[in-house]
Protein backbone atom coordinates (compact mmCIF):
# COMPACT_ATOMS: atom_id res chain seq x y z
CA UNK A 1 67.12 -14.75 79.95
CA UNK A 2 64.70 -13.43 77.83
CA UNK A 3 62.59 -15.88 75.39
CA UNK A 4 59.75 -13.17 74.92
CA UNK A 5 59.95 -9.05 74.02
CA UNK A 6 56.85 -7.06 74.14
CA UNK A 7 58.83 -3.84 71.86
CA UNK A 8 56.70 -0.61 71.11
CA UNK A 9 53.38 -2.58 70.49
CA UNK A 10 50.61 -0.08 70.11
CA UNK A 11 47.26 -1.80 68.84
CA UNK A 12 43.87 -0.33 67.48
CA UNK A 13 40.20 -1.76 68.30
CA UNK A 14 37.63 -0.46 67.06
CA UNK A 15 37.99 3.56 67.52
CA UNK A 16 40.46 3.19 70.43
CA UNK A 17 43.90 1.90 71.33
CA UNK A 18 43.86 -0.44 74.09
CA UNK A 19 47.81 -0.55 73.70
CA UNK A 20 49.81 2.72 73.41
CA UNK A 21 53.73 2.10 72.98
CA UNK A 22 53.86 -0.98 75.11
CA UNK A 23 56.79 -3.13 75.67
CA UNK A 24 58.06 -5.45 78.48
CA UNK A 25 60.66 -8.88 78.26
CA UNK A 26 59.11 -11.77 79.76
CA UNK A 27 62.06 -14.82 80.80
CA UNK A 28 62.48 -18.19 80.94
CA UNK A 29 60.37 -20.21 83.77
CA UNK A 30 58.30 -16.98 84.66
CA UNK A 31 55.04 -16.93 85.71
CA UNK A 32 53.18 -14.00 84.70
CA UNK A 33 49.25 -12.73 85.29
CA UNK A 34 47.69 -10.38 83.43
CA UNK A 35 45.31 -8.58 84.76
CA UNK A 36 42.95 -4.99 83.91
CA UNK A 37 39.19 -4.07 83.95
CA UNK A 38 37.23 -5.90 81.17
CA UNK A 39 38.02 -4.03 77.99
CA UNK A 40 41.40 -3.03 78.27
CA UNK A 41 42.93 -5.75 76.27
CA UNK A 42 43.83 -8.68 78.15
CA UNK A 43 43.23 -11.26 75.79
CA UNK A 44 44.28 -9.47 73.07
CA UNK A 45 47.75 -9.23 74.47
CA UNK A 46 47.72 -13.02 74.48
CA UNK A 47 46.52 -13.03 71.17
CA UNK A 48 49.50 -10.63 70.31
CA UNK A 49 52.12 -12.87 71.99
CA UNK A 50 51.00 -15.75 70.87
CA UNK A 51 51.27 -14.66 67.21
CA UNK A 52 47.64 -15.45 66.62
CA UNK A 53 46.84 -11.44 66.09
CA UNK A 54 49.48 -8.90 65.15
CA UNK A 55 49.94 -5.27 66.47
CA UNK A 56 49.56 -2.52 64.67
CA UNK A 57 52.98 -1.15 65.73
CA UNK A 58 55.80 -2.57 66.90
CA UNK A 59 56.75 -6.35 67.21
CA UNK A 60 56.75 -9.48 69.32
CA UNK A 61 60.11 -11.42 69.56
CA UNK A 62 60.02 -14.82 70.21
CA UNK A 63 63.12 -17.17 71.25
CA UNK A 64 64.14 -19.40 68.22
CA UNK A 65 62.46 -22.70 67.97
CA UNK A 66 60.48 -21.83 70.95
CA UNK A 67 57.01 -23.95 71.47
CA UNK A 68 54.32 -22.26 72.40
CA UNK A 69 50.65 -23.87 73.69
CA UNK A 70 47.59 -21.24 73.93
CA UNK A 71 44.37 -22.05 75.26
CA UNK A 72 42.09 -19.86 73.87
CA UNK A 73 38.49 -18.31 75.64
CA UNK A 74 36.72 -19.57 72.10
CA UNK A 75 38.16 -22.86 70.94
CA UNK A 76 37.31 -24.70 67.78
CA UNK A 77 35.51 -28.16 67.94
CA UNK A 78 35.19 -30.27 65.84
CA UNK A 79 31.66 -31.79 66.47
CA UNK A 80 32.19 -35.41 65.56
CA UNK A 81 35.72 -35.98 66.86
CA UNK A 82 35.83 -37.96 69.97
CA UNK A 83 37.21 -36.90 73.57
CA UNK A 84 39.95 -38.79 73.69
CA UNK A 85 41.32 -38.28 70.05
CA UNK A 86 40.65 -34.31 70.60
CA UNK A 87 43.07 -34.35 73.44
CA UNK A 88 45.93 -37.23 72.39
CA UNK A 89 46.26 -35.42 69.26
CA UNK A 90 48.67 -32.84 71.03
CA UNK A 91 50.77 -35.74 72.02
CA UNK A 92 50.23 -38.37 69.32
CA UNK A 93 53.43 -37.75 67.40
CA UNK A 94 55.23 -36.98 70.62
CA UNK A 95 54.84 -39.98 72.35
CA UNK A 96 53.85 -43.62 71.99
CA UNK A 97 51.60 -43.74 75.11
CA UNK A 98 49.58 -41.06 74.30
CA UNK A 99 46.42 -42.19 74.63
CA UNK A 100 46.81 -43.22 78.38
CA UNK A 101 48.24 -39.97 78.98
CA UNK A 102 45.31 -38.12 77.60
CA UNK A 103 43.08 -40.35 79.16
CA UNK A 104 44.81 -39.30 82.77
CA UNK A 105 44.53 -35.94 81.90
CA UNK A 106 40.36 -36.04 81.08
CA UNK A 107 40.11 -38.22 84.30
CA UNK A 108 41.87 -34.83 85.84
CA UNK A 109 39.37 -32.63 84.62
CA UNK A 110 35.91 -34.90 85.16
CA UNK A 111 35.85 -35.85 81.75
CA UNK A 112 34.96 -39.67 82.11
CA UNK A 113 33.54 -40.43 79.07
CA UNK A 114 36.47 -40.46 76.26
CA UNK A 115 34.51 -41.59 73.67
CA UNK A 116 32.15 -38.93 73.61
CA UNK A 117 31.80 -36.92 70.79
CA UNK A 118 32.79 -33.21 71.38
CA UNK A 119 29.73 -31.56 69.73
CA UNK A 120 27.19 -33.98 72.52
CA UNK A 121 29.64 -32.14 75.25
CA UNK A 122 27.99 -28.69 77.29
CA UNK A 123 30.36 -25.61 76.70
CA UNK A 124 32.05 -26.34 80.96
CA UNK A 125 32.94 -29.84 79.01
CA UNK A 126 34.61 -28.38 76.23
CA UNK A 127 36.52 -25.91 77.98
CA UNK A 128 37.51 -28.52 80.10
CA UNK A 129 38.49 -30.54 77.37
CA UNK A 130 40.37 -27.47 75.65
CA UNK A 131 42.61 -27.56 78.59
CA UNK A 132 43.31 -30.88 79.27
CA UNK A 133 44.84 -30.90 74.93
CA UNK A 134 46.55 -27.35 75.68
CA UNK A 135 48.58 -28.98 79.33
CA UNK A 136 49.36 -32.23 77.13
CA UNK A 137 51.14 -29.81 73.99
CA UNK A 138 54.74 -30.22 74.40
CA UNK A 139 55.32 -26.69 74.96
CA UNK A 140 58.22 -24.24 76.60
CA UNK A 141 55.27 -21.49 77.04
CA UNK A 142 51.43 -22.10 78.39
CA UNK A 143 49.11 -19.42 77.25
CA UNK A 144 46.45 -19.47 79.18
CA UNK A 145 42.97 -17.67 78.83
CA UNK A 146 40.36 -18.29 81.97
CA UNK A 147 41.78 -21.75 82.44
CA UNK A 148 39.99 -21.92 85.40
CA UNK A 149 36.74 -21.49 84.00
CA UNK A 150 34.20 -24.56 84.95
CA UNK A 151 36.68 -26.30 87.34
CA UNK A 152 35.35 -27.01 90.50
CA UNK A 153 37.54 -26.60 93.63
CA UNK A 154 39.34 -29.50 93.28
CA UNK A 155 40.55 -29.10 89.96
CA UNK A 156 42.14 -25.71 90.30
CA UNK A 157 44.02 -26.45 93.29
CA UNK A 158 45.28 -29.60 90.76
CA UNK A 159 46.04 -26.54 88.53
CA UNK A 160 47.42 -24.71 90.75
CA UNK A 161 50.01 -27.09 91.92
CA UNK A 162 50.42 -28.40 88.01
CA UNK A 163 51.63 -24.83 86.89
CA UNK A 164 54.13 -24.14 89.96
CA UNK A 165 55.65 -27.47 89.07
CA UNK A 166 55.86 -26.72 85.11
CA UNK A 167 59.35 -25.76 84.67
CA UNK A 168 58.53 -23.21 81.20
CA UNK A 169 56.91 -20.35 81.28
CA UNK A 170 53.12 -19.60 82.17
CA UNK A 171 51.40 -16.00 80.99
CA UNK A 172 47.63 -16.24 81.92
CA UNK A 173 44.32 -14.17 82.36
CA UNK A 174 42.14 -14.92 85.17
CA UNK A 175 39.41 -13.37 87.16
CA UNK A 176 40.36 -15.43 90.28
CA UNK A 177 43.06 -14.03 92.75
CA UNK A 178 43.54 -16.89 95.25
CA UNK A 179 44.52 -18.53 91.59
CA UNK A 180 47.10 -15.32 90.95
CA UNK A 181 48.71 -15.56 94.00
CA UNK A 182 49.62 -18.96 94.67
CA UNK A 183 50.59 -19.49 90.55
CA UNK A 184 52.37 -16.38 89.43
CA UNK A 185 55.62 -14.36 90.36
CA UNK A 186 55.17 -11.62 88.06
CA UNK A 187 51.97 -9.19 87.58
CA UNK A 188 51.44 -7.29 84.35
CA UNK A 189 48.74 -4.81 84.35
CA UNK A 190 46.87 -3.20 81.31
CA UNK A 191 45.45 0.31 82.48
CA UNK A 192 44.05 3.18 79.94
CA UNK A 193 46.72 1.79 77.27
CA UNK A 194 49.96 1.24 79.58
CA UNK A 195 51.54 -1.41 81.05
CA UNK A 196 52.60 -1.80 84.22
CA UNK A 197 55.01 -4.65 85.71
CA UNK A 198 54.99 -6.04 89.17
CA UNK A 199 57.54 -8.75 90.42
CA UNK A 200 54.99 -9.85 92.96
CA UNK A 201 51.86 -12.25 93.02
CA UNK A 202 48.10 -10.28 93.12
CA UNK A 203 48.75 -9.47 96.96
CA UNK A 204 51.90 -7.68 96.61
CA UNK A 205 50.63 -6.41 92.83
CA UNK A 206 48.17 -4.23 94.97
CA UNK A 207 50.31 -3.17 98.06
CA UNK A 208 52.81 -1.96 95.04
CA UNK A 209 49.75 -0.38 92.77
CA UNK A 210 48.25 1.54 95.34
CA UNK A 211 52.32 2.57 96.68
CA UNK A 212 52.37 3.67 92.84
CA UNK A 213 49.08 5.70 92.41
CA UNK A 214 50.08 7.80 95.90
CA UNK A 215 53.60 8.92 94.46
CA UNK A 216 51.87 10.01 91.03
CA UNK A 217 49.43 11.92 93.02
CA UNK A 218 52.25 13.41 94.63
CA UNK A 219 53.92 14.19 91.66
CA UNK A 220 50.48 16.18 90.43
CA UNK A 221 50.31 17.86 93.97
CA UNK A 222 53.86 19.34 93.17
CA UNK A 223 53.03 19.77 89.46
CA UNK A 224 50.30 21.78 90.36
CA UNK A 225 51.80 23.63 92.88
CA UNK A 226 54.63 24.69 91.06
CA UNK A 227 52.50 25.80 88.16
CA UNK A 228 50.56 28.49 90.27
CA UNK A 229 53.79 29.75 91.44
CA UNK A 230 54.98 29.93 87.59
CA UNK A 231 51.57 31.48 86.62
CA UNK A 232 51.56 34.23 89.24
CA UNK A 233 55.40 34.99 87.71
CA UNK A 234 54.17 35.17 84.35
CA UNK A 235 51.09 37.21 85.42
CA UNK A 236 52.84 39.83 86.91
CA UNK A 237 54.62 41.11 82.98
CA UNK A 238 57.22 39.26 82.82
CA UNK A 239 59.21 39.51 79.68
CA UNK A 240 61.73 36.55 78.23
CA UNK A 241 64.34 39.25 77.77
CA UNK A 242 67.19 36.89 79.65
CA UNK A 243 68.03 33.49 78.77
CA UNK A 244 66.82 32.68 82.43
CA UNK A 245 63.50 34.14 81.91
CA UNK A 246 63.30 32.14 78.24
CA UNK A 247 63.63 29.01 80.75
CA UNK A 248 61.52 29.45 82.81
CA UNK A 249 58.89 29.88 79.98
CA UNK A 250 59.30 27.07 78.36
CA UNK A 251 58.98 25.33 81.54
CA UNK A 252 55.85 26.95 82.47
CA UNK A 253 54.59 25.71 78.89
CA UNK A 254 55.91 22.06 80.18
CA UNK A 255 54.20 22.01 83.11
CA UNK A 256 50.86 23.49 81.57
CA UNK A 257 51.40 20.53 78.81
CA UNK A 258 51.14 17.74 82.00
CA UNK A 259 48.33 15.64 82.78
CA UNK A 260 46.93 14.74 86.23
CA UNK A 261 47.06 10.80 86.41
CA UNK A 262 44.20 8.36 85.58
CA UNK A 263 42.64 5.52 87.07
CA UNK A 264 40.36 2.96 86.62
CA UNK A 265 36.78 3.47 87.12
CA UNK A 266 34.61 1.00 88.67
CA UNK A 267 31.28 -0.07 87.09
CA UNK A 268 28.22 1.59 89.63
CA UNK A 269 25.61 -1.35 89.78
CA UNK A 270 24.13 -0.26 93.09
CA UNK A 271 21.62 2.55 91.68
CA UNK A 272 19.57 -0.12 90.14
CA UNK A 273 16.40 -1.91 92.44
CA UNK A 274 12.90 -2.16 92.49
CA UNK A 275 10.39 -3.05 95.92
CA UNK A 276 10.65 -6.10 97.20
CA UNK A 277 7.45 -7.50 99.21
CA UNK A 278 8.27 -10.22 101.75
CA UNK A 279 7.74 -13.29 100.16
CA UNK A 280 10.79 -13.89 97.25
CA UNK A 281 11.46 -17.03 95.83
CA UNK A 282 9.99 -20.38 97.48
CA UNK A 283 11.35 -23.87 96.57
CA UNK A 284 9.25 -27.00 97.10
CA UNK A 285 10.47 -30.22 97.07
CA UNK A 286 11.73 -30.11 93.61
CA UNK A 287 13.74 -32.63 91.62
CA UNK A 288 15.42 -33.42 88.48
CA UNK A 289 17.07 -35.90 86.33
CA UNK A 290 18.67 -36.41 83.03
CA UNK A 291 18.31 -39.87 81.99
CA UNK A 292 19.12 -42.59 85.29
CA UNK A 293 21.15 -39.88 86.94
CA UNK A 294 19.75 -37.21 89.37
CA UNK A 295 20.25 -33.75 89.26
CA UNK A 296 18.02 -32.90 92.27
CA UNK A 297 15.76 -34.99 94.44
CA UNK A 298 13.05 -33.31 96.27
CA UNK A 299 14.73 -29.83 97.51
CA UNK A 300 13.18 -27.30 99.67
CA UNK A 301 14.66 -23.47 100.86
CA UNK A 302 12.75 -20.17 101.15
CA UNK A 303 14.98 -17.70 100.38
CA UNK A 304 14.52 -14.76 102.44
CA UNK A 305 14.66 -10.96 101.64
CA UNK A 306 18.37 -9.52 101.09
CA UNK A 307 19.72 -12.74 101.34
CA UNK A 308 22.78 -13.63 99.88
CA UNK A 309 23.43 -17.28 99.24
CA UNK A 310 25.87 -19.27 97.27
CA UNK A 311 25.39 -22.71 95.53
CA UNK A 312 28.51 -24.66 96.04
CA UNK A 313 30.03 -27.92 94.41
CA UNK A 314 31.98 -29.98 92.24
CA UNK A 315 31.55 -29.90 88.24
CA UNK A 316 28.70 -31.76 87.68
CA UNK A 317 26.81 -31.69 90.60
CA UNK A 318 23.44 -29.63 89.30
CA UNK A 319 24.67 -26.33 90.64
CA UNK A 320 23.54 -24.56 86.75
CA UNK A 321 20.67 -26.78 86.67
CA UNK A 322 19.09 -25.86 90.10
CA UNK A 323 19.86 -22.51 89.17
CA UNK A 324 18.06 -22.19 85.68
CA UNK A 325 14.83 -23.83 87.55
CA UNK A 326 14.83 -21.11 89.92
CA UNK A 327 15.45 -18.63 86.75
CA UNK A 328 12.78 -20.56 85.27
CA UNK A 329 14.56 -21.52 82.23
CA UNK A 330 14.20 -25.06 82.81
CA UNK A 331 10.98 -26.72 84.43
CA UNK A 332 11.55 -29.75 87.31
CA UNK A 333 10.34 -33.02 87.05
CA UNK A 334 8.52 -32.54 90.10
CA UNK A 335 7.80 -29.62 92.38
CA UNK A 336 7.21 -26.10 91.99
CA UNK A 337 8.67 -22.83 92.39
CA UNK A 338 7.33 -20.07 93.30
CA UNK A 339 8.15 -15.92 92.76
CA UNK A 340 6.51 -13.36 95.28
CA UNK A 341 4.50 -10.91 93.46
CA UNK A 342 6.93 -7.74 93.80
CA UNK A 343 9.67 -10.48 92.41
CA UNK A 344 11.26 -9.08 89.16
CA UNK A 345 13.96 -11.89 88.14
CA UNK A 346 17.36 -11.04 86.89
CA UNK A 347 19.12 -14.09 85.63
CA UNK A 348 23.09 -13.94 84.10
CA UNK A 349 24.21 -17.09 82.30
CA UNK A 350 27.73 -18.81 81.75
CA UNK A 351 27.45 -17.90 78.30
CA UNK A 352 27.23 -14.21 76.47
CA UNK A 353 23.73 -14.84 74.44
CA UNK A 354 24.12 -14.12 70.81
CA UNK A 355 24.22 -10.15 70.03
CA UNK A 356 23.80 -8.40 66.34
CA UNK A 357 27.23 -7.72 65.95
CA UNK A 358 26.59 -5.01 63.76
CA UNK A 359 23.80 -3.45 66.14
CA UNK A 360 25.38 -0.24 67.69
CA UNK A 361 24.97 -0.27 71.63
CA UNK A 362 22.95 2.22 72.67
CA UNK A 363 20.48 1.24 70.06
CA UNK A 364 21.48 -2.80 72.06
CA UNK A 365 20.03 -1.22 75.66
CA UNK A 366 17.12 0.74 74.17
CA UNK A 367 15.96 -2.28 72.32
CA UNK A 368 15.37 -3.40 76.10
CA UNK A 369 13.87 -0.34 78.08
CA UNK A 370 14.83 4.03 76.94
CA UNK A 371 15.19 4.64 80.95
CA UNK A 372 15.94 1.92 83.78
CA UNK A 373 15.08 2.80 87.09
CA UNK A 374 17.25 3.85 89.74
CA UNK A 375 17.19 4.79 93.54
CA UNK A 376 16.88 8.60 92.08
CA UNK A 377 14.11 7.96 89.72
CA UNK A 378 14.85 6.95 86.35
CA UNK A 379 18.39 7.39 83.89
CA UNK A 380 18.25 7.10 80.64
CA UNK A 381 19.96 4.31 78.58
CA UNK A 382 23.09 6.55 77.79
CA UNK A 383 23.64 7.26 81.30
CA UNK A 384 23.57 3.73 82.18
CA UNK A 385 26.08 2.71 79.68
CA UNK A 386 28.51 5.48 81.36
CA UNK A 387 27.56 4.24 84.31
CA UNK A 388 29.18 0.69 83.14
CA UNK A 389 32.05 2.55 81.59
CA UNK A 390 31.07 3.02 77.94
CA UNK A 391 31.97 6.15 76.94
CA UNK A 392 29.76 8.84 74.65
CA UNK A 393 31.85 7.47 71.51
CA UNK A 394 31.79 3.76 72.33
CA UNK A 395 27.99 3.93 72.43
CA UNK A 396 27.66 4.42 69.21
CA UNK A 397 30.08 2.10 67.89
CA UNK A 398 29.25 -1.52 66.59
CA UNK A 399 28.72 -4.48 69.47
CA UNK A 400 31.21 -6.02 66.50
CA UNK A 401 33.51 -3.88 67.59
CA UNK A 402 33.84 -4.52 71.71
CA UNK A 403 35.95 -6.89 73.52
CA UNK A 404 35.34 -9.86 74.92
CA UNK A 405 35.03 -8.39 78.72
CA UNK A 406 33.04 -5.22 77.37
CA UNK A 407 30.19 -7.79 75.74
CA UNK A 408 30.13 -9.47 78.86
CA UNK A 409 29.91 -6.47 80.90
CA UNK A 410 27.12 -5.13 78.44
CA UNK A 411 25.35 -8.52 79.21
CA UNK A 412 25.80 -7.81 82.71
CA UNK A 413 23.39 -4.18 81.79
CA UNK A 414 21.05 -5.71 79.87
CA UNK A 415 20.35 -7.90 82.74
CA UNK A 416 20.11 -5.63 85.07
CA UNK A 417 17.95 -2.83 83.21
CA UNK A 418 15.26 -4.18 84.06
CA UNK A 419 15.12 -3.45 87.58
CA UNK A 420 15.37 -6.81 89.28
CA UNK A 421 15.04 -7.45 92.67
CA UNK A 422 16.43 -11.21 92.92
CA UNK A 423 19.32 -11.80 90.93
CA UNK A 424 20.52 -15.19 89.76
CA UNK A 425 24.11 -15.39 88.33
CA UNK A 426 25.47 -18.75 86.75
CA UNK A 427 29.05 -17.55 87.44
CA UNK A 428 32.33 -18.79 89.13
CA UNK A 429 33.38 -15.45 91.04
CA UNK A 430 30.99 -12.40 91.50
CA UNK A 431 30.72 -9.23 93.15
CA UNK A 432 27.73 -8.89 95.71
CA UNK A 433 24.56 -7.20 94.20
CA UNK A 434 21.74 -6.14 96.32
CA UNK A 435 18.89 -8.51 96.52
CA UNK A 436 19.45 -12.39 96.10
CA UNK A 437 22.56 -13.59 94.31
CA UNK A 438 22.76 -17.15 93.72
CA UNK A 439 26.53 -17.82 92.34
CA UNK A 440 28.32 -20.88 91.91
CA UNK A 441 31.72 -20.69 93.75
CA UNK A 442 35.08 -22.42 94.51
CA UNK A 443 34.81 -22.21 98.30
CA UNK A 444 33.12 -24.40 100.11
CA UNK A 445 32.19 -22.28 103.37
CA UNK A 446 30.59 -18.47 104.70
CA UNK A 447 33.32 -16.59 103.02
CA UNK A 448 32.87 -17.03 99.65
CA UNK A 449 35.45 -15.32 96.86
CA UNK A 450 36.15 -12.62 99.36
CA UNK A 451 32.82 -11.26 100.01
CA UNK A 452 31.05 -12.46 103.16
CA UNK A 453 27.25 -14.53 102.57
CA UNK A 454 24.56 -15.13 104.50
CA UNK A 455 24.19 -18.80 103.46
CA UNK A 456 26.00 -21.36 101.61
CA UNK A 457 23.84 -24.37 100.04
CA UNK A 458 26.18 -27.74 98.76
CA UNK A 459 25.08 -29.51 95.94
């Protein structure tokens, strides 16, 4: 039975529809991923069901009396409520207990410290926290955006086996297919406007995507085939004298009208590098600590050239911390590090830095450098946004105006327009850049979110 109906939803951001005419029923006890390249709407199609944003067309029908619980990429919190009242709150009219309950949940999620004040908390803490209220909302429908965000191994196979055990429904966004797979039953994907529905977990999503994509190439093969035989016909004088011959020109018209299918582009980050001499970044018995507790007692490694190494560990261990000494956005108590002198540092953070939202975004990349080089000399700023899959018109739109995913992925530009050499990324799953890639990651071993490393470090 249905308790949710996508009908005719067609939505407008910015200059462009990320939604064109969508609809889809979503039933009881589903479990439904969402997935698409950043930018094509993902969150705002939870926004849409959730009622928190409405379409522009068309409607979202909701089950009567149906509860709903959304956890949201950009929570509110209020800076001088505690922890613990933060997360009972879902629960304290609900049941009597609630504070114990709550209090499980936090211990769940590494939160320790319920009496902590939510503004002293770092953003991995109130995310955290922002899930643990959203699981205890009494709720026939979990909304879920990133939950898996700043959980450490641990915790998401607790998630995991939490969400195949919840008996309502689950809709979600994440980046993290091992996640998709063993969670959902049901794959929507957004692509250039459409929607597209899978009964299948991500595995069997992209056996029946690429199945797809080969019969509408087919179908173009044949379109196209057909219309040279229909052109030659009408080349050759034919007159629509006959009812027969009207037909067959309005059918020419038809298949002149069609359009070849579209897919995806991929973002091209392998163009961008500068030398690299043979000494890169050198680590010598550093060490840090916050307070009594230690971060990182007297650690050594030479990284060496092309190496690609992931930090792995639980939430909490210093895995951020080691990595924004090596960045050299935070100093150690003790020890040094040291860059080679060809090193040119690229370092991505957790968290999008503040942007002018009303600065347009070419003007956003030339602020940085007007060319960035490449293998093939240098491109200019315009064709590096294209190159990251900003358009001519979306240049020259607002930052205001992009999506979550499309700031993030013009982040991910301004980072690397620089030319770096040694890249350190304070992220839970990456793609493999040339040069060094430090990334923290949920697999503890030399296969690390599907792409192979040369060396894993536990913190």
């Amino acid at each position: 039975m249905n308790i949710l109906n996508i009908e005719h939803v067609s939505k407008l951001y910015g200059d462009k529809w990320i939604f064109d005419d969508i609809s889809c029923g979503i039933q009881e006890g589903e479990k439904v991923g969402i997935i698409g390249i950043n930018g094509t709407g993902k969150t705002t199609l939870l926004q849409i069901i959730s009622g928190e944003e409405e379409p522009d067309r068309g409607q979202v029908i909701r089950q009567n009396g149906l509860k709903l619980a959304v956890l949201s990429q950009n929570s509110d919190f209020p800076a001088e409520e505690t922890v613990l009242s933060y997360a009972a709150s879902a629960i304290r009219q609900e049941e009597w207990d609630a504070d114990n309950e709550a209090k499980s949940m936090l211990n769940t999620l590494g939160i320790t410290e319920h009496g902590a004040k939510l503004g002293s908390l770092s953003g991995g803490q109130k995310k955290r926290a922002a899930l643990a209220r959203t699981l205890l909302v009494p709720s026939d429908v979990l909304i879920l955006d990133e939950p898996t965000n700043h959980l450490d191994e641990d915790m998401i196979r607790w998630l995991e086996q939490y969400l195949r055990r919840y008996r309502g429904t689950v809709i979600l966004v994440t980046h993290d297919r091992y996640f998709l797979d063993q969670v959902t039953n049901r794959i929507l994907e957004i692509s250039r406007g459409k929607l597209y529905s899978y009964e299948a977990n991500y595995s069997r999503f992209l056996e029946l995507k690429s199945q797809r994509e080969e019969m509408e190439l087919a179908a173009e093969r044949k379109r196209q085939s057909i219309l040279r035989i229909e052109l030659s016909w009408a080349a050759r004088g034919c007159r629509a004298r006959s009812t027969k011959q009207r037909a067959r020109l309005e059918r020419l018209e038809a298949l002149k009208e069609g359009r070849a299918p579209e897919f995806d582009k991929s973002v091209e980050l392998d163009s961008v590098e500068t030398r690299m001499g043979k000494k890169t970044v050198e680590l010598h018995g550093i060490s840090k600590s916050y307070g009594d507790r230690k971060i990182v007692e007297d650690f050594s490694y030479i990284f060496l050239k092309n190496q690609t190494v992931a930090f792995v560990g639980p939430n909490g261990c210093g895995k951020s911390t080691l990595l924004k000494m090596i960045a050299g956005q935070i100093e150690p108590d003790s020890g040094t590090v040291e860059l080679g002198e060809t090193i040119r540092l690229g370092y991505f953070a957790q968290e999008i830095p503040e942007m002018d939202e009303d600065q347009r975004v070419i003007d956003y990349v030339k602020d940085i450098a007007e060319y960035i080089p490449t293998r093939d000399g240098r491109i200019s700023a315009s064709q590096m946004l294209e190159r990251f899959l900003f358009t001519p018109d979306m240049q020259y739109n607002p930052i205001g105006k992009l999506s979550g995913g499309e700031k993030r992925r013009l982040y991910l530009l301004s980072v690397l327009q620089t030319g770096p050499n040694v890249l350190v990324m304070d992220v839970i799953f990456s793609r493999i850049f040339s040069g060094i890639l430090c990334v923290s990651s949920r697999e503890n071993g030399r296969k690390v979110t599907g792409y192979t490393v040369d060396c894993v470090l536990c913190v």
